[in-house]
Each structure stands twice: as structure tokens, then as C-alpha cells.
Protein backbone atom coordinates (compact mmCIF):
# COMPACT_ATOMS: atom_id res chain seq x y z
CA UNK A 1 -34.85 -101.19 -13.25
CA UNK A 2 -34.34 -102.18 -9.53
CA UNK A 3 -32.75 -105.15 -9.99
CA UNK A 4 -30.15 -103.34 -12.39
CA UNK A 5 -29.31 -99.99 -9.46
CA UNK A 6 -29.37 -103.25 -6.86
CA UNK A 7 -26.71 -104.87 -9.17
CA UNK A 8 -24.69 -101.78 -9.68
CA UNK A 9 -25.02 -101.15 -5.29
CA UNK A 10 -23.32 -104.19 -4.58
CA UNK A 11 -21.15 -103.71 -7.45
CA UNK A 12 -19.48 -100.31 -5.97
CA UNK A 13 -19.44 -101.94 -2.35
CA UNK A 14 -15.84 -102.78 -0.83
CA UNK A 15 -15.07 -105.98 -1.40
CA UNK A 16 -14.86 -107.96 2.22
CA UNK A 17 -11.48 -110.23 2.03
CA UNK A 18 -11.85 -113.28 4.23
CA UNK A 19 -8.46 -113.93 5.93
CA UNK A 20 -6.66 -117.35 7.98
CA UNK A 21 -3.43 -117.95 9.35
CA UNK A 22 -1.97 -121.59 9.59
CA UNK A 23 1.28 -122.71 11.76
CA UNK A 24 2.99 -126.27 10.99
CA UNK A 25 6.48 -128.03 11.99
CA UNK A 26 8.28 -129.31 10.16
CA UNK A 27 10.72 -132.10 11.90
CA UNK A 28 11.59 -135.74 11.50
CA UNK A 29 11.14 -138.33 14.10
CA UNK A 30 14.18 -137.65 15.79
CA UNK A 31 15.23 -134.61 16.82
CA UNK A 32 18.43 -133.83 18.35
CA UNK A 33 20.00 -130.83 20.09
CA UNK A 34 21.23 -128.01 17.59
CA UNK A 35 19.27 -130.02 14.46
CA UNK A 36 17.52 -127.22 12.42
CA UNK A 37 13.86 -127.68 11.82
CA UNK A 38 11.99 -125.70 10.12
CA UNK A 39 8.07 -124.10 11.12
CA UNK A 40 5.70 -122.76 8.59
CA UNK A 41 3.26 -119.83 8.73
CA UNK A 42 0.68 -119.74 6.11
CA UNK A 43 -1.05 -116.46 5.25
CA UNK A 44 -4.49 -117.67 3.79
CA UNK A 45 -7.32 -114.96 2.35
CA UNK A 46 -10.13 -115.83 -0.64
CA UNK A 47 -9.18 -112.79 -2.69
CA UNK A 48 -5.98 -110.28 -1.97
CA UNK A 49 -3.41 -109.88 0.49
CA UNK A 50 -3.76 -106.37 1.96
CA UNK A 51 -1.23 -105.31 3.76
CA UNK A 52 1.54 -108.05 2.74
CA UNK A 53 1.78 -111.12 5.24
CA UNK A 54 4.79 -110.12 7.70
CA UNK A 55 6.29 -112.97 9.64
CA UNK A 56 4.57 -112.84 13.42
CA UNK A 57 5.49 -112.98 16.94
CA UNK A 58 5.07 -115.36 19.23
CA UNK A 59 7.45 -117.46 22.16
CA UNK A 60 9.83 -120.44 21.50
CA UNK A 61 10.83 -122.38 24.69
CA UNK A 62 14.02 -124.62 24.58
CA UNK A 63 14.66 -122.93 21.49
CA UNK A 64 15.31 -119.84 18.97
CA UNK A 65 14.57 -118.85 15.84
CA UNK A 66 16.72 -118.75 13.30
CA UNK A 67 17.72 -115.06 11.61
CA UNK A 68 18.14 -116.34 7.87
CA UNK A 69 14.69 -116.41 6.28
CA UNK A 70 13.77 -119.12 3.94
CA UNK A 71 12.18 -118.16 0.38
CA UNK A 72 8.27 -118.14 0.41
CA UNK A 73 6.14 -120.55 -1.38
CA UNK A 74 2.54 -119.68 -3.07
CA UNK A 75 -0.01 -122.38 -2.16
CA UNK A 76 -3.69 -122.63 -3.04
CA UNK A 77 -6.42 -124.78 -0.84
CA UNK A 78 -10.22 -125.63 -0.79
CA UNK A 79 -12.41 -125.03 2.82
CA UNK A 80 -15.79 -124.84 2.61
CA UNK A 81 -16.19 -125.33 -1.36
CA UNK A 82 -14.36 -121.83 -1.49
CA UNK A 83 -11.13 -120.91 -3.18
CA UNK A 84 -8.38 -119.51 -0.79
CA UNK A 85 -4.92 -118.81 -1.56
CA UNK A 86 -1.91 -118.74 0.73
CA UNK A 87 1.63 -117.26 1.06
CA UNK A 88 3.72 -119.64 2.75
CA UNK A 89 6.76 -118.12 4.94
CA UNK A 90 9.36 -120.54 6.25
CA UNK A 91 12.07 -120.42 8.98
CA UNK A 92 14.52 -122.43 11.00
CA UNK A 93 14.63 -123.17 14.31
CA UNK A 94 16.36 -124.98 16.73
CA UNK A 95 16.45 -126.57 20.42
CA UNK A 96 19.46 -125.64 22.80
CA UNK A 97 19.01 -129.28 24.86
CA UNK A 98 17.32 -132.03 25.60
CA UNK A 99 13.56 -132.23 26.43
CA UNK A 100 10.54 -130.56 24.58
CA UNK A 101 10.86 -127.69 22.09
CA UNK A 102 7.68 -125.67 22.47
CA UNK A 103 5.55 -123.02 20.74
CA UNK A 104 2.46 -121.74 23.02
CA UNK A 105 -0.70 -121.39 21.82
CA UNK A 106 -0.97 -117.94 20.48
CA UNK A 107 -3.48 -115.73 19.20
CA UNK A 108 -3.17 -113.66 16.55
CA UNK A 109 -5.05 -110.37 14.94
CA UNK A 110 -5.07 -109.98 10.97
CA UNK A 111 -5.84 -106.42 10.44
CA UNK A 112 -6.28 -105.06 6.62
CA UNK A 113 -7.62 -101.81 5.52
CA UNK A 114 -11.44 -101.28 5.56
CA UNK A 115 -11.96 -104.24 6.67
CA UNK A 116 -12.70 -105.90 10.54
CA UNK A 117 -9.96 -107.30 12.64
CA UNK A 118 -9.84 -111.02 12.42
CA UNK A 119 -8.08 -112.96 15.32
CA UNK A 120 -6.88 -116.59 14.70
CA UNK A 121 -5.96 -118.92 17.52
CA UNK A 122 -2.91 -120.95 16.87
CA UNK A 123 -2.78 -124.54 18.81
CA UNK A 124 1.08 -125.74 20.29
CA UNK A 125 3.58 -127.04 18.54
CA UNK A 126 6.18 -129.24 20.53
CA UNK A 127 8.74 -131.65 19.56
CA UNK A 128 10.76 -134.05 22.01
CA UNK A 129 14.28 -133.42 21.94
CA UNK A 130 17.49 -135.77 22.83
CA UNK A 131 20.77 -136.53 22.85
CA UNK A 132 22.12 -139.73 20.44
CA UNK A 133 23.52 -142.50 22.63
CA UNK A 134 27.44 -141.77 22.81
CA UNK A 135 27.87 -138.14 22.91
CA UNK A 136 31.06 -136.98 24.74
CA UNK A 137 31.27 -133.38 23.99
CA UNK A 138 27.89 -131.33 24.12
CA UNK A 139 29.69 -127.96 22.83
CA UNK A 140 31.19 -129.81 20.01
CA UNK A 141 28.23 -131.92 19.14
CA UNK A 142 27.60 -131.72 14.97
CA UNK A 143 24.34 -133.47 13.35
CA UNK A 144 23.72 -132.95 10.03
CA UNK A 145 22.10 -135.04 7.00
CA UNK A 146 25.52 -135.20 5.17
CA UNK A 147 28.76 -133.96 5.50
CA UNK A 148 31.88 -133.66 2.88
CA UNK A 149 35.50 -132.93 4.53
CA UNK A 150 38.78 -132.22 2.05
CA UNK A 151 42.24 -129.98 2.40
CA UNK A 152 44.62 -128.47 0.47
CA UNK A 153 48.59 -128.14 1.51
CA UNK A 154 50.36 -125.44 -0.46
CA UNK A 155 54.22 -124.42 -0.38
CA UNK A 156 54.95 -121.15 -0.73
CA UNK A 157 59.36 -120.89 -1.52
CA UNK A 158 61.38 -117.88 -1.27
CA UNK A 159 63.11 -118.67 -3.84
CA UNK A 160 62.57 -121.35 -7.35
CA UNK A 161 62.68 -124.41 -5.95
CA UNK A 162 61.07 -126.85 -4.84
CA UNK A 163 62.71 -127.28 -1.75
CA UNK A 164 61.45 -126.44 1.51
CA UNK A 165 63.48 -123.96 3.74
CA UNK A 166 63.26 -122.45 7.10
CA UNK A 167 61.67 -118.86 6.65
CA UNK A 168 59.29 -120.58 4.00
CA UNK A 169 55.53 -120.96 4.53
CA UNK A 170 53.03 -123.46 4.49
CA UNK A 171 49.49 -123.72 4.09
CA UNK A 172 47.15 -126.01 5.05
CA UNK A 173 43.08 -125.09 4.21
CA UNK A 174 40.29 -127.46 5.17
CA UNK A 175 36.93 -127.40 3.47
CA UNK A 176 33.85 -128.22 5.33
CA UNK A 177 30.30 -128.75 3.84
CA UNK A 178 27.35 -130.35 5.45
CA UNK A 179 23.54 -130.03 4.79
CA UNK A 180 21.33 -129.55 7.62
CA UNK A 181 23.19 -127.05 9.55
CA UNK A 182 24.74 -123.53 10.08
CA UNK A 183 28.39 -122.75 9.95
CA UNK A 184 28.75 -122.14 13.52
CA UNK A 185 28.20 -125.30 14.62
CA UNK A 186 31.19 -126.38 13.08
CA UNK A 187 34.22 -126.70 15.58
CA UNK A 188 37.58 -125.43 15.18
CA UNK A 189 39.88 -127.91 13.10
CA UNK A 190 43.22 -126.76 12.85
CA UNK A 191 45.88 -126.19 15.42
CA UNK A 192 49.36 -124.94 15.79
CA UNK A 193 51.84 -127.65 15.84
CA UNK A 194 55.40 -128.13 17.42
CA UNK A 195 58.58 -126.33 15.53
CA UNK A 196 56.29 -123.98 13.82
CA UNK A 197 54.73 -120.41 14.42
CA UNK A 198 51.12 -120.19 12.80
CA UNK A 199 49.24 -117.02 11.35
CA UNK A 200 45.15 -118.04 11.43
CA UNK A 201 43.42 -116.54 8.95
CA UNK A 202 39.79 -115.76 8.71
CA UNK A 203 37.32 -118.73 9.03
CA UNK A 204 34.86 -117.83 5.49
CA UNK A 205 31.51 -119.32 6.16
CA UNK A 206 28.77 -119.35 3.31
CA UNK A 207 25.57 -120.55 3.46
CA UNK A 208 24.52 -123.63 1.04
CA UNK A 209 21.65 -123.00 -1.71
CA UNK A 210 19.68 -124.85 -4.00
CA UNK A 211 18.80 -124.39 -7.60
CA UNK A 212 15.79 -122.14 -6.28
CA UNK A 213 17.76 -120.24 -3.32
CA UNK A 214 16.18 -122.55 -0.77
CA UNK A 215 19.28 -122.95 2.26
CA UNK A 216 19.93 -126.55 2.74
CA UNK A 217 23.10 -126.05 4.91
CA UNK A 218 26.61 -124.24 5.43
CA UNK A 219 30.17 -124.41 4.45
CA UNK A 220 33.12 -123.39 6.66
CA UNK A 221 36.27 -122.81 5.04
CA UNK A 222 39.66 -122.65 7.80
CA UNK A 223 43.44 -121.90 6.70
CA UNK A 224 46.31 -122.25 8.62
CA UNK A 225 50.09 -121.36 7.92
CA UNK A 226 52.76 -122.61 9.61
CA UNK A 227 55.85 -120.77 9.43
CA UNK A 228 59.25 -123.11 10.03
CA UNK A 229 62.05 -121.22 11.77
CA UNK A 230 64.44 -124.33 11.71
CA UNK A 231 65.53 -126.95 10.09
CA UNK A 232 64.10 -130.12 10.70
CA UNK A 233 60.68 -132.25 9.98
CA UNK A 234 57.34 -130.70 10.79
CA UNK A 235 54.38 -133.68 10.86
CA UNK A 236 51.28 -132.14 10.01
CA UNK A 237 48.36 -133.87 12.08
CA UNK A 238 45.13 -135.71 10.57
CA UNK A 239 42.25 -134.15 11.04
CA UNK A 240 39.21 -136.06 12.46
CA UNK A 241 35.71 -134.70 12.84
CA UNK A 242 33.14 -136.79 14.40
CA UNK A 243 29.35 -135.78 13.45
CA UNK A 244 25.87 -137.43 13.94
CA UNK A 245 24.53 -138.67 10.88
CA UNK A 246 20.76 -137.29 11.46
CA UNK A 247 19.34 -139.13 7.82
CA UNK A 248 20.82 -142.35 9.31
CA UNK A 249 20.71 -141.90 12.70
CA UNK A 250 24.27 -142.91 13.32
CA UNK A 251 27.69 -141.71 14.59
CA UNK A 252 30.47 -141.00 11.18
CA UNK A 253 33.56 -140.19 10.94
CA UNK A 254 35.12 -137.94 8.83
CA UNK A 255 38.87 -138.11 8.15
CA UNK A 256 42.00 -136.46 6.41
CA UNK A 257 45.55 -137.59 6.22
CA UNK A 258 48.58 -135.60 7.53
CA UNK A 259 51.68 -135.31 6.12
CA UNK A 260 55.29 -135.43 6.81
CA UNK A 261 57.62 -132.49 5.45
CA UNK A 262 61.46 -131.82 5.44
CA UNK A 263 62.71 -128.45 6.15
CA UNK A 264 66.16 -127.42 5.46
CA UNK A 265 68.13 -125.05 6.36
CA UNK A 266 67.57 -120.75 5.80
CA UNK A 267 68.88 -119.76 2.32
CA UNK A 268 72.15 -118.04 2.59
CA UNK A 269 71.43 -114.48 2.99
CA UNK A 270 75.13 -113.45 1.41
CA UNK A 271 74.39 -114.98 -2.02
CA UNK A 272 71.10 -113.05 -2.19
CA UNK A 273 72.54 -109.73 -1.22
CA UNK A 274 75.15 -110.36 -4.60
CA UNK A 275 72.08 -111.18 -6.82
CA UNK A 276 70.12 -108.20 -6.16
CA UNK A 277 73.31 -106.18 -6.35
CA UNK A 278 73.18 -107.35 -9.98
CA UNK A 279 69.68 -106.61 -10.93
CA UNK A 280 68.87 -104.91 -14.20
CA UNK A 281 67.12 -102.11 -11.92
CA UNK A 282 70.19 -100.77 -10.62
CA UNK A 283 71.87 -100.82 -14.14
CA UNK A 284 69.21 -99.00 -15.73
CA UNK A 285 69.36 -95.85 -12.50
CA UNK A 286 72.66 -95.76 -13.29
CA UNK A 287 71.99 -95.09 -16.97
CA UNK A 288 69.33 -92.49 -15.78
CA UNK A 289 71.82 -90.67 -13.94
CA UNK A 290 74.00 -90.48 -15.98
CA UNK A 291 72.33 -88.89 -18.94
CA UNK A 292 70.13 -86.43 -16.87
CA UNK A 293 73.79 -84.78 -15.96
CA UNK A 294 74.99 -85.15 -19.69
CA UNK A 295 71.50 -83.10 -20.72
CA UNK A 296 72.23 -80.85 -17.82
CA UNK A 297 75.88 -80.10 -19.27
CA UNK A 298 74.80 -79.24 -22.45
CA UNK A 299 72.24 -77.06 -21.51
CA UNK A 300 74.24 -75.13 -19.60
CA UNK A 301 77.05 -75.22 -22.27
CA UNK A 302 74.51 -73.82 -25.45
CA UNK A 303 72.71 -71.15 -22.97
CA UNK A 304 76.29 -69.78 -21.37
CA UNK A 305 75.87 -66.19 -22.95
CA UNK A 306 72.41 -65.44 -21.55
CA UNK A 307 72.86 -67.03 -18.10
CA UNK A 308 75.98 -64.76 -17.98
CA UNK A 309 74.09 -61.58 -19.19
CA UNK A 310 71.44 -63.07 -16.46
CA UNK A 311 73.55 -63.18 -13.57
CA UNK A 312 75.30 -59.10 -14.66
CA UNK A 313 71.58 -58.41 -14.34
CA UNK A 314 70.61 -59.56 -11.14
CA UNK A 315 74.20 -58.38 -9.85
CA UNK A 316 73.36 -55.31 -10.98
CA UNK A 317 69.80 -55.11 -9.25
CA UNK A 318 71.71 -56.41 -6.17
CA UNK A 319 73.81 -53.51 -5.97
CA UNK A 320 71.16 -50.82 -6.50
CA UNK A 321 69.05 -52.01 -4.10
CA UNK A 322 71.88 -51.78 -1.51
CA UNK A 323 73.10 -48.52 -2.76
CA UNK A 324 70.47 -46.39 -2.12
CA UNK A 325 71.23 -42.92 -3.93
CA UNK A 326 71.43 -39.71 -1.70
CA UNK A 327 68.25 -37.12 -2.17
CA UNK A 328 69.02 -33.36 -2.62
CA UNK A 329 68.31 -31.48 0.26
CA UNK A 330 64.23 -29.94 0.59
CA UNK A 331 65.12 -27.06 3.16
CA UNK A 332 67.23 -24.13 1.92
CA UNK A 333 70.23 -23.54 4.10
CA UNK A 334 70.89 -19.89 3.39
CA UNK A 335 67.38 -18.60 4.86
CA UNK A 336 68.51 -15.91 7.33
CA UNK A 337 70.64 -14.00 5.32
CA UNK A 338 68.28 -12.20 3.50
């Protein structure tokens, strides 16, 4: 009988959740400036996760961390001939120059209900940072694992033709995609060119997901129209985009032709005023017109007799209100002679 209320004791007891915190990065062997790598925390407890693991604080030097979160993985480990499980959460980060990216050493307090504080001391992380051989422009400096480039050039006519006036429009829009990156690393690609005015629209960046929702880089998608205002022949420039190839640690080139393109002369504006004189639009308001006065003439024509009684009545109203009839007189004018 003791053994069985000893059983039952621990049985009611709170459970006591043994918790562990990891910290790993993730980075190749060469790292260079603006290259995202990615750091892993790792939640780790031998029963339940209580409250849920929240992403912690702690300092970055020569670096920041990246806002878009990565999705979290569930992992499962053996210490101590014990089971523990683990929630993995992932980010990005990245080095602004040259030299060492650093985490501290950091401590860190795991606090869940009913239980004891547990604090966890996380060693350094660091990473030596540098530049590839051959970089001209810092601030326009791209490394990624793979990069795609292609354009589209679109005519847009006044008119159905396929000729290409002045007053006519046309647009050029470059697609970017590259793996290992975010969109604003991508430089500016387009430019106004001679003869031309320009209207920039919107750069649309997206981010790049796998089957499973895991970000594996960005896409930048730039338009540009330029607008002809003579005649003439507007060359529209190749576009060239050199980018570090961090998978093969060498410099690539990306390229796309340009094109040549005629413009003639504005479209006569005379011969356009005489076709939309002659649109079926104006026909059928003239039709309209017309027949709302017809229906307005007949009306009047089948309802003459009461309109004119109408109008006898309110001339007759008229003249009563401004004809005000004269009241007898109230005092008698005879009093004294009694």
C-alpha cells in the first residue's frame, strides 16, 4: 500500500522539463562582403516546449541580421542516453566589409512556467570576411551562387501599325534572378538614353522560394519607357551586369543585346480629327436627339387641352393672389348720432 500512494505522489508531481539552447553558422569557406549566411538557434528540451522558443538577442559586429525569417525545422538528438527534441530557427545574416564577422559569447536565461531558470552560455561565432581579387566598385559589388538576366522590348502604336512614330512609346523590362541574395543588392540597370524622354516605373522585387517556402534568393524586376519626340533612330544600349560567382569563386558576366529602332515622323493630327468626326458615336447622339424632341412634340401635341386648362388655372391663382379682395368695414361710422 505504500509503494502504490508513493507511485500515485510522484505521479501528480509537475513534471520538471530539462531545457538547452544551441547556436551554429552556417557559411562556406569563403565569405565575401554582402554574401548572406545563415546562423541557427536550436531550442532543445526532453519533453515540451513551454513557452514557445522566440528568436533571442544578442550582438553582431561587422554585420546585421537579416529581417526575413527562415521557416523552422523540427530536429531530434541523443545526450546522455536521453531523448531531447529541438526546434530549429534560422536567419540570414550578413557582413558590411572586410575582416571578421563576429557573434560574442552570450549568455542566455530559458525561463518556463513552474519551473527554475536555466542559463546557457553560448561560445563565439566568427567568420573571416574579404573582398575577391578585382573588385572596382564596392557599392555595386553582387555575389551570388547563380544568376539569370533576360528583357523584353514592347511597342506600344497610336495607331494599327506596325510602324514606329514619334509620340509612340517603348518599353524595355529587364528581369533579374539570382540565388543567394536580396533584391537590394541589385544595382540599377536601365538608363535614359539620347532623343528620348523616359517614365521609370516601379522596381518589383520578390523574394525566391522553394518547394517548402525556404528563401533561396531574390528577383528584381525594372521597366523603362522611352518616349520619342522626333523622328530619327533611337539605339537602345546592352546591358551588362558583372557579379561574383560565390559557388565558383569567380568573376561572370551577364549580358543582353540592344537594339536599333527607326522612328518616323508624328501621325498627321488633321486626318485623325476627320476620323473621329466620323465615328458611329456621334451618329448615334444625333439619333438620340433627335427622337427625344420628336417624343417631346407629341406629348405636348396629345396633352394640349389639359396643359391649356392647366395654365387658365394657375393664371387664375396668379391673379387672386395679387388681387386681394377689400374687407367690409368692423367699426360703425354712424355712432354719434344716436
Amino acid at each position: 500500500m505504500r509503494t502504490l500512494l508513493m507511485v500515485l505522489l510522484l505521479a501528480v508531481l509537475p513534471a520538471q522539463a530539462a531545457m538547452d539552447i544551441t547556436r551554429e553558422l552556417e557559411a562556406p569557406q569563403h565569405v565575401a562582403p554582402g554574401q548572406p549566411v545563415r546562423v541557427a538557434i536550436t531550442f532543445w528540451t526532453d519533453s515540451w516546449f513551454n513557452p514557445p522558443p522566440q528568436w533571442p538577442d544578442f550582438k553582431i559586429e561587422n554585420g546585421s541580421l537579416l529581417t526575413t525569417p527562415l521557416p523552422n525545422q523540427l530536429l531530434s538528438r541523443q545526450k546522455n542516453g536521453i531523448s531531447w527534441s529541438g526546434v530549429r530557427l534560422e536567419r540570414q545574416i550578413t557582413a558590411w566589409d572586410q575582416g571578421v564577422l563576429l557573434m560574442p559569447a552570450v549568455e542566455i536565461t530559458l525561463t518556463s512556467p513552474n519551473q527554475p531558470p536555466v542559463t546557457v552560455q553560448l561560445p563565439e561565432l566568427k567568420k573571416e570576411v574579404a573582398w575577391p581579387k578585382g573588385v572596382e566598385q564596392p557599392d555595386r559589388f553582387l555575389p551570388a551562387s547563380n544568376l539569370k538576366l533576360s528583357q523584353k522590348i514592347t511597342q506600344y502604336h497610336a495607331a494599327k501599325d506596325d510602324k514606329l512614330h514619334a509620340g509612340d512609346v517603348v518599353e524595355r523590362t529587364v528581369t533579374v534572378q539570382a540565388n543567394g541574395i536580396v533584391a537590394t543588392q541589385i544595382p540599377q540597370l536601365l538608363y535614359a538614353i539620347p532623343g528620348t524622354d523616359t517614365q521609370r516605373l516601379t522596381p518589383e522585387n520578390t523574394m525566391l522560394k522553394t518547394g517548402r517556402g525556404e528563401i533561396e534568393g531574390a528577383q528584381r524586376v525594372e521597366t523603362l519607357r522611352y518616349l520619342p519626340s522626333q523622328a530619327g533612330t533611337i539605339t537602345i544600349p546592352p546591358v551588362k551586369l558583372r557579379w561574383w560567382d560565390t559557388a565558383n569563386k569567380q568573376w561572370q558576366l551577364a549580358e543582353l543585346p540592344g537594339s536599333t529602332i527607326q522612328v518616323l515622323d508624328a501621325r498627321a493630327a488633321g486626318g485623325e480629327s476627320a476620323l473621329r468626326g466620323t465615328t458611329d458615336d456621334d451618329n448615334w447622339r444625333t439619333v438620340l436627339i433627335i427622337g427625344t424632341f420628336a417624343v417631346l412634340a407629341l406629348l405636348i401635341w396629345f396633352t394640349r387641352r389639359l396643359l391649356w386648362r392647366s395654365v387658365r388655372y394657375l393664371h387664375h391663382v396668379w391673379q387672386r393672389f395679387w388681387n386681394p379682395v377689400p374687407l367690409s368695414e368692423l367699426t360703425p361710422t354712424k355712432r354719434g348720432e344716436r
